[in-house]
Protein backbone atom coordinates (compact mmCIF):
# COMPACT_ATOMS: atom_id res chain seq x y z
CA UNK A 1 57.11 -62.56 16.27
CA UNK A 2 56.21 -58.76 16.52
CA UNK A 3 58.47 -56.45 14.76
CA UNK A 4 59.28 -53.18 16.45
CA UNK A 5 60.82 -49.75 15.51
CA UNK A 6 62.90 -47.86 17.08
CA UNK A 7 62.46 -43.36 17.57
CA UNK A 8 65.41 -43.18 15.58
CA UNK A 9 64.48 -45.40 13.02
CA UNK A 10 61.01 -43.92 12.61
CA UNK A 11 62.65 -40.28 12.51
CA UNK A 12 64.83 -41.50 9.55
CA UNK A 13 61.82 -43.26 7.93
CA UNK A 14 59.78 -40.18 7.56
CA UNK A 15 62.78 -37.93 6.84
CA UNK A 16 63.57 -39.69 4.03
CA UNK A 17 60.17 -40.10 2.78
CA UNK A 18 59.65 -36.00 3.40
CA UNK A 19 63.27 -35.37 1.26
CA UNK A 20 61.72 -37.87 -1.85
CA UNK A 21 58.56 -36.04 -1.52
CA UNK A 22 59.90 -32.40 -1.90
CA UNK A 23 62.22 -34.12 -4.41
CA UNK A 24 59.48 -35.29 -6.60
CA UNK A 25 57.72 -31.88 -6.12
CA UNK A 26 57.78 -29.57 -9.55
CA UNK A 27 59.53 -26.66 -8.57
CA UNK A 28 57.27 -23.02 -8.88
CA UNK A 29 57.75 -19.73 -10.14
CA UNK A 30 56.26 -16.71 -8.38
CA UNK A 31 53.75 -15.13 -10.84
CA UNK A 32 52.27 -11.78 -9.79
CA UNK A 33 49.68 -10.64 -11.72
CA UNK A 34 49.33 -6.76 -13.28
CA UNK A 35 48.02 -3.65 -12.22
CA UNK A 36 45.16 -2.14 -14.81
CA UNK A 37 45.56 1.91 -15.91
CA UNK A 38 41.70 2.12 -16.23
CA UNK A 39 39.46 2.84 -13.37
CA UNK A 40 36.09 2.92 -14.66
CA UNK A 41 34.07 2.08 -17.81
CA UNK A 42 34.10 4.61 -20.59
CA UNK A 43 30.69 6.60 -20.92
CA UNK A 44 28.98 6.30 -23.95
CA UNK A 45 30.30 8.72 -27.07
CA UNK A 46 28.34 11.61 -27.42
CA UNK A 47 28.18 14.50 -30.19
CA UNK A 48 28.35 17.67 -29.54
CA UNK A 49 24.83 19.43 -29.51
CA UNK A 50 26.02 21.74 -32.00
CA UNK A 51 27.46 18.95 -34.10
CA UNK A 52 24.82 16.96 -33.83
CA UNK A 53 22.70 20.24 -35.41
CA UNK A 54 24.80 20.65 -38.16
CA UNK A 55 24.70 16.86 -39.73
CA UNK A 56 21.11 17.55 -39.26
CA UNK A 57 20.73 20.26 -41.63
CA UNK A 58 23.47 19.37 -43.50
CA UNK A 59 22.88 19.24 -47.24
CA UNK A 60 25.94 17.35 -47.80
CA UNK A 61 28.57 15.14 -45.29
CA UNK A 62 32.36 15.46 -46.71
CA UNK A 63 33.65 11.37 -45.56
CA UNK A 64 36.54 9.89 -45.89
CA UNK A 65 36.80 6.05 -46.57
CA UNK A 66 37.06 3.29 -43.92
CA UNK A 67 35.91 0.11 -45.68
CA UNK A 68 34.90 -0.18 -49.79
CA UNK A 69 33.71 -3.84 -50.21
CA UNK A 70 32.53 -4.14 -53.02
CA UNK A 71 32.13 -7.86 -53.17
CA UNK A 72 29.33 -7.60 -50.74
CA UNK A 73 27.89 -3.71 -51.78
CA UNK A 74 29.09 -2.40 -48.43
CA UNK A 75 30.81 0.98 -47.49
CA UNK A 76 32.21 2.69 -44.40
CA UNK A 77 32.91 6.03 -44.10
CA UNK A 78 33.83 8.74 -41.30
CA UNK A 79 32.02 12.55 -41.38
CA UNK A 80 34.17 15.00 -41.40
CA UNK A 81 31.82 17.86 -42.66
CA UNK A 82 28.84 18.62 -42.47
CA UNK A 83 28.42 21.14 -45.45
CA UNK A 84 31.44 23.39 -44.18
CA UNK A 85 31.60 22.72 -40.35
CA UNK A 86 34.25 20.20 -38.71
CA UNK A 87 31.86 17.21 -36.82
CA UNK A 88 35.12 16.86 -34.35
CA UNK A 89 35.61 13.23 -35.36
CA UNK A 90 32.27 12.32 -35.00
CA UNK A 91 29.76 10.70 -37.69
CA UNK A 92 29.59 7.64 -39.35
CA UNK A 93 27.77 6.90 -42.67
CA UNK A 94 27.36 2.85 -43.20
CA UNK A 95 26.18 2.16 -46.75
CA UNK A 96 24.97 -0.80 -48.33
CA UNK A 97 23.19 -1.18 -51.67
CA UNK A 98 21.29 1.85 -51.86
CA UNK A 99 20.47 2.24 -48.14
CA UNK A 100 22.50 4.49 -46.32
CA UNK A 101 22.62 4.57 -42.19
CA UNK A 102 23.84 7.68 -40.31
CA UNK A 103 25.41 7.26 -36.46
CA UNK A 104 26.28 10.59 -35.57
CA UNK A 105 27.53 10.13 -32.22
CA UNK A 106 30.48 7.21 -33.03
CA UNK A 107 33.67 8.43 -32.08
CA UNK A 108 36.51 8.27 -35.51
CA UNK A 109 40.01 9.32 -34.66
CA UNK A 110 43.45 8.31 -35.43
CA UNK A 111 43.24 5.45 -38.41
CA UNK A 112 39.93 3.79 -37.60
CA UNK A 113 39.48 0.12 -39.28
CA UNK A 114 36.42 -1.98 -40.34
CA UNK A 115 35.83 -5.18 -42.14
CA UNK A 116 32.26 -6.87 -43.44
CA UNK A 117 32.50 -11.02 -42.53
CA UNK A 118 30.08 -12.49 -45.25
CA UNK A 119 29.66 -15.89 -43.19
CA UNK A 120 28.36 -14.43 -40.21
CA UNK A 121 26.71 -11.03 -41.33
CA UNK A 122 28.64 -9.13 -38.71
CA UNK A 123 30.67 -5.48 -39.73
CA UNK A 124 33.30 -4.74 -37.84
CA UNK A 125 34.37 -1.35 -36.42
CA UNK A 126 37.51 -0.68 -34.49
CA UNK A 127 37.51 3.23 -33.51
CA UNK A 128 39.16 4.87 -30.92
CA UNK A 129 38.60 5.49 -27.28
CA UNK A 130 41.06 7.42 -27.02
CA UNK A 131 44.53 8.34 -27.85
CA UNK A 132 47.71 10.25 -26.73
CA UNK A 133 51.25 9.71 -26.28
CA UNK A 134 51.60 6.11 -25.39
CA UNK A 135 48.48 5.27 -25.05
CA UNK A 136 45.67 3.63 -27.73
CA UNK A 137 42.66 2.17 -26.79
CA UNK A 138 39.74 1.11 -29.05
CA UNK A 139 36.70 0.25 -28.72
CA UNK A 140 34.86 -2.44 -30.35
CA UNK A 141 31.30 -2.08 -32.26
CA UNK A 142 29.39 -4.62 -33.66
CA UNK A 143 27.10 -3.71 -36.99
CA UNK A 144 24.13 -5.75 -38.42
CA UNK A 145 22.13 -5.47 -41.54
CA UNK A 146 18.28 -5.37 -41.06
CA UNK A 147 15.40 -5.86 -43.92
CA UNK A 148 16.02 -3.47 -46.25
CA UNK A 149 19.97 -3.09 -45.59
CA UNK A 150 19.60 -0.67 -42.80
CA UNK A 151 22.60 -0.78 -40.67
CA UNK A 152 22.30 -1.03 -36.64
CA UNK A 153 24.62 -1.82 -33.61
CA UNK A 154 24.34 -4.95 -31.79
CA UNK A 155 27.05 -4.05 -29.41
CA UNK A 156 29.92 -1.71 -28.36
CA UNK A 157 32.80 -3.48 -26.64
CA UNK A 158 33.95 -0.98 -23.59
CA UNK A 159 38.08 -1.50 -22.95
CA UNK A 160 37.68 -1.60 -19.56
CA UNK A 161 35.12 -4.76 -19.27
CA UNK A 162 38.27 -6.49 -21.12
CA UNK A 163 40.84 -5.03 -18.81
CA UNK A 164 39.14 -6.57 -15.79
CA UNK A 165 38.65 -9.99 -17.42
CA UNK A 166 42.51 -9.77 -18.15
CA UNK A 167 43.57 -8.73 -14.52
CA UNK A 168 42.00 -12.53 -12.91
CA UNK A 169 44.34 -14.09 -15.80
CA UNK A 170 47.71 -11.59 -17.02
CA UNK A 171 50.75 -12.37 -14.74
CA UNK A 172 54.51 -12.02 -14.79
CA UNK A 173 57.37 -13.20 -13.06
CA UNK A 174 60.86 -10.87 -13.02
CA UNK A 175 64.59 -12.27 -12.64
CA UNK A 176 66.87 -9.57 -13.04
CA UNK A 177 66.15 -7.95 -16.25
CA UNK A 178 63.89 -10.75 -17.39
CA UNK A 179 60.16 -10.42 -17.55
CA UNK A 180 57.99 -13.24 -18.40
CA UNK A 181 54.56 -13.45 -18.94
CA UNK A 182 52.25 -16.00 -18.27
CA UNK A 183 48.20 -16.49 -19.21
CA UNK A 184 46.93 -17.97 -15.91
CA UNK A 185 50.23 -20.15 -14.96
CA UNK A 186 51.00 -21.08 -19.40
CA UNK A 187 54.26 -18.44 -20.07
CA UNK A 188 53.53 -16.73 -23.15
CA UNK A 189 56.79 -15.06 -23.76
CA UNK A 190 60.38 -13.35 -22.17
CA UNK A 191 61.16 -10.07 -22.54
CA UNK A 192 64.68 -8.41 -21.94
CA UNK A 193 64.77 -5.26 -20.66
CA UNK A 194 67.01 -2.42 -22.38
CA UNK A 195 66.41 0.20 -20.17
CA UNK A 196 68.68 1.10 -17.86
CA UNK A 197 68.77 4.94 -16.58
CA UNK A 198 65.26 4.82 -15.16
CA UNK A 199 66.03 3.04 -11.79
CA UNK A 200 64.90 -0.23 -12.23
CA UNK A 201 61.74 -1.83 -12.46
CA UNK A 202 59.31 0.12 -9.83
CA UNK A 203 59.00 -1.98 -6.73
CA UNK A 204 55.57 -2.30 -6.29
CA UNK A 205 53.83 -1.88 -9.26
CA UNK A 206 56.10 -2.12 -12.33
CA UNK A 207 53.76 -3.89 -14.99
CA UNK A 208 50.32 -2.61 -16.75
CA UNK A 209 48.06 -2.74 -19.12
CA UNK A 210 44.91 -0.82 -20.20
CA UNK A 211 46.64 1.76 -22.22
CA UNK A 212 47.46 -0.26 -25.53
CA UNK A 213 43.93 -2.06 -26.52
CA UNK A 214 43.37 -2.61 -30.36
CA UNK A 215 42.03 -4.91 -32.02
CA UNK A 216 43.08 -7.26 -35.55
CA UNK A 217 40.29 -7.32 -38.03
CA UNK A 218 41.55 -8.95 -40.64
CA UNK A 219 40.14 -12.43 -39.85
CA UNK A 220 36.45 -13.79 -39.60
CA UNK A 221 36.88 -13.24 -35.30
CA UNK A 222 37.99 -10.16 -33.95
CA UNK A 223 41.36 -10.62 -32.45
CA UNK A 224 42.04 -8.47 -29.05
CA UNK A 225 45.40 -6.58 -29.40
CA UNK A 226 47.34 -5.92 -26.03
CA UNK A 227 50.85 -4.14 -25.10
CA UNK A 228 51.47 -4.41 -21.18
CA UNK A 229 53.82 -1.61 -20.49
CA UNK A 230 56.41 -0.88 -17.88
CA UNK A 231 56.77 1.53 -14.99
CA UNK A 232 60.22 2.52 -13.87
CA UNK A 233 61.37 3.64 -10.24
CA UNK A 234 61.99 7.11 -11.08
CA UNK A 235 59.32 7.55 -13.85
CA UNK A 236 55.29 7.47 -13.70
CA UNK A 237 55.11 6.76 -17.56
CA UNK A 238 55.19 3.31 -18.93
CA UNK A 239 57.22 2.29 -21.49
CA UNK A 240 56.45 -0.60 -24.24
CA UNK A 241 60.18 -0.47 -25.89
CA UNK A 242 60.66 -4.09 -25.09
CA UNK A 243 57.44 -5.61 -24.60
CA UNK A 244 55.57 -8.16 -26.79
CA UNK A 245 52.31 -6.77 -28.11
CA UNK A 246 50.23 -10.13 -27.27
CA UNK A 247 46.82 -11.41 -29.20
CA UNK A 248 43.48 -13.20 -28.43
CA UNK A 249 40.27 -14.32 -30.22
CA UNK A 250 37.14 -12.28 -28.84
CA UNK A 251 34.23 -14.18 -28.90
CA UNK A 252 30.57 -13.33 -26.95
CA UNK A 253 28.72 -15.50 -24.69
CA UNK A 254 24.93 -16.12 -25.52
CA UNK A 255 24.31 -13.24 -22.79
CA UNK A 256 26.79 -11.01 -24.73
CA UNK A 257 29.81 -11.35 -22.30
CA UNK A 258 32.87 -10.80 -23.72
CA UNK A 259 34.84 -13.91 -23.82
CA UNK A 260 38.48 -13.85 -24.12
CA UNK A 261 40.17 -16.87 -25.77
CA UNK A 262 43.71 -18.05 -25.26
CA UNK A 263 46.73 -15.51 -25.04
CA UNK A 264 49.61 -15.91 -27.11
CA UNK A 265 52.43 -13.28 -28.88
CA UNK A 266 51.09 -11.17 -31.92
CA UNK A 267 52.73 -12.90 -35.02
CA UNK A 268 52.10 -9.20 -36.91
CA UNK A 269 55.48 -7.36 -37.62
């Protein structure tokens, strides 16, 4: 015998097969991703002529120390004289054995770090970009040792190549005074906000990054070091009070792309 349905019992049929669908559905969270404070790559550092002229006939450089390994013969140090005039932060002397290397136009201000990793023959530098109030960037060179323990740069990593790659991936979702972050859709961490005479979070725009970039050398792989900060409605300037200062492995592709690795919260006090 043939079976038939009636409208209403069709209706009721895919009603209740739409309510165990949306049921079944994971619920999602609106992630928005952040705005970037650079807007261009950084040009390439550059000594002042007359600095530059003064290392040159310089009898003697007055350094400071960056790096003293002496398991490995290396040093690092930053020029801050040549003979009696000020290089403006600029000069670096590399030293290993007896050979000594000279780059006059690297950039040195404000605590600049380096490390040698014996395994893979790559020195570290971490100098800055630039500084001011709130704001830190880095960049990110890359030292090798030729024949004869010359020293010479196989790369300088710009901050804003690493901004952009973070902008596709950085996101963050607010509920009330709540901000989570999330790498791609994977949260990362919650932040409460404490700040509470500025407005409220800016409506269009309230979460950055770009202006706290540094970088962890204390392990074999660089590790990328990044604040987001946030902007209040009555208030241009962002603030990092409450945010989580978050940390990734930086690795290179064979072409020499940066690559990023996964996100998570800076275990450093």
């Amino acid at each position: 015998m043939k079976k038939t349905y009636s409208i209403l019992g069709a209706a009721l049929f895919v009603s209740a097969t739409l309510i165990l669908l949306v049921a079944c559905r994971p619920s999602g969270t609106d992630i928005t991703p952040v705005s970037g404070t650079l807007e261009a790559p950084f040009p390439v550092d550059s000594a002042p002529a007359a600095v530059l002229q003064a290392m040159q006939r310089a009898q003697r450089f007055h350094t400071y120390e960056i790096l003293s390994d002496t398991a490995h013969d290396i040093s690092v140090e930053a020029i801050v004289e040549a003979d009696t005039a000020s290089t403006g932060g600029y000069g670096l002397v590399i030293v290993k054995g007896a050979t000594s290397t000279t780059f006059p136009h690297i950039f040195l201000a404000r605590q600049p770090q380096a490390r040698y990793c014996a395994p893979s023959g790559d020195l570290w530098l971490s100098a800055s970009a630039t500084e001011g109030t709130g704001v830190s960037i880095k960049h990110l060179c890359q030292f090798r040792f030729l024949e004869g323990d010359s020293a010479v740069i196989v790369r300088t990593v710009d901050p804003y190549v690493l901004q952009q790659q973070l902008l596709t991936r950085l996101g963050y979702h607010i509920d009330g005074e709540q901000i989570t972050l999330y790498d791609d859709r994977r949260p990362l961490a919650t932040a409460t906000n404490t700040i509470t005479d500025m407005g409220g979070f800016d409506p269009e725009q309230p979460l950055w990054i770009g202006d706290q970039l540094q970088y962890d050398l204390s392990g074999d792989v660089p590790r990328l070091l990044l604040t987001p900060g946030v902007r209040f409605a009555v208030c241009p300037i962002l603030f990092y009070d409450d945010m989580p200062t978050l940390s990734a492995p930086l690795t290179f592709s064979p072409d020499g792309t940066p690559v990023i690795g996964d996100l998570q919260p800076d275990a450093q006090p």
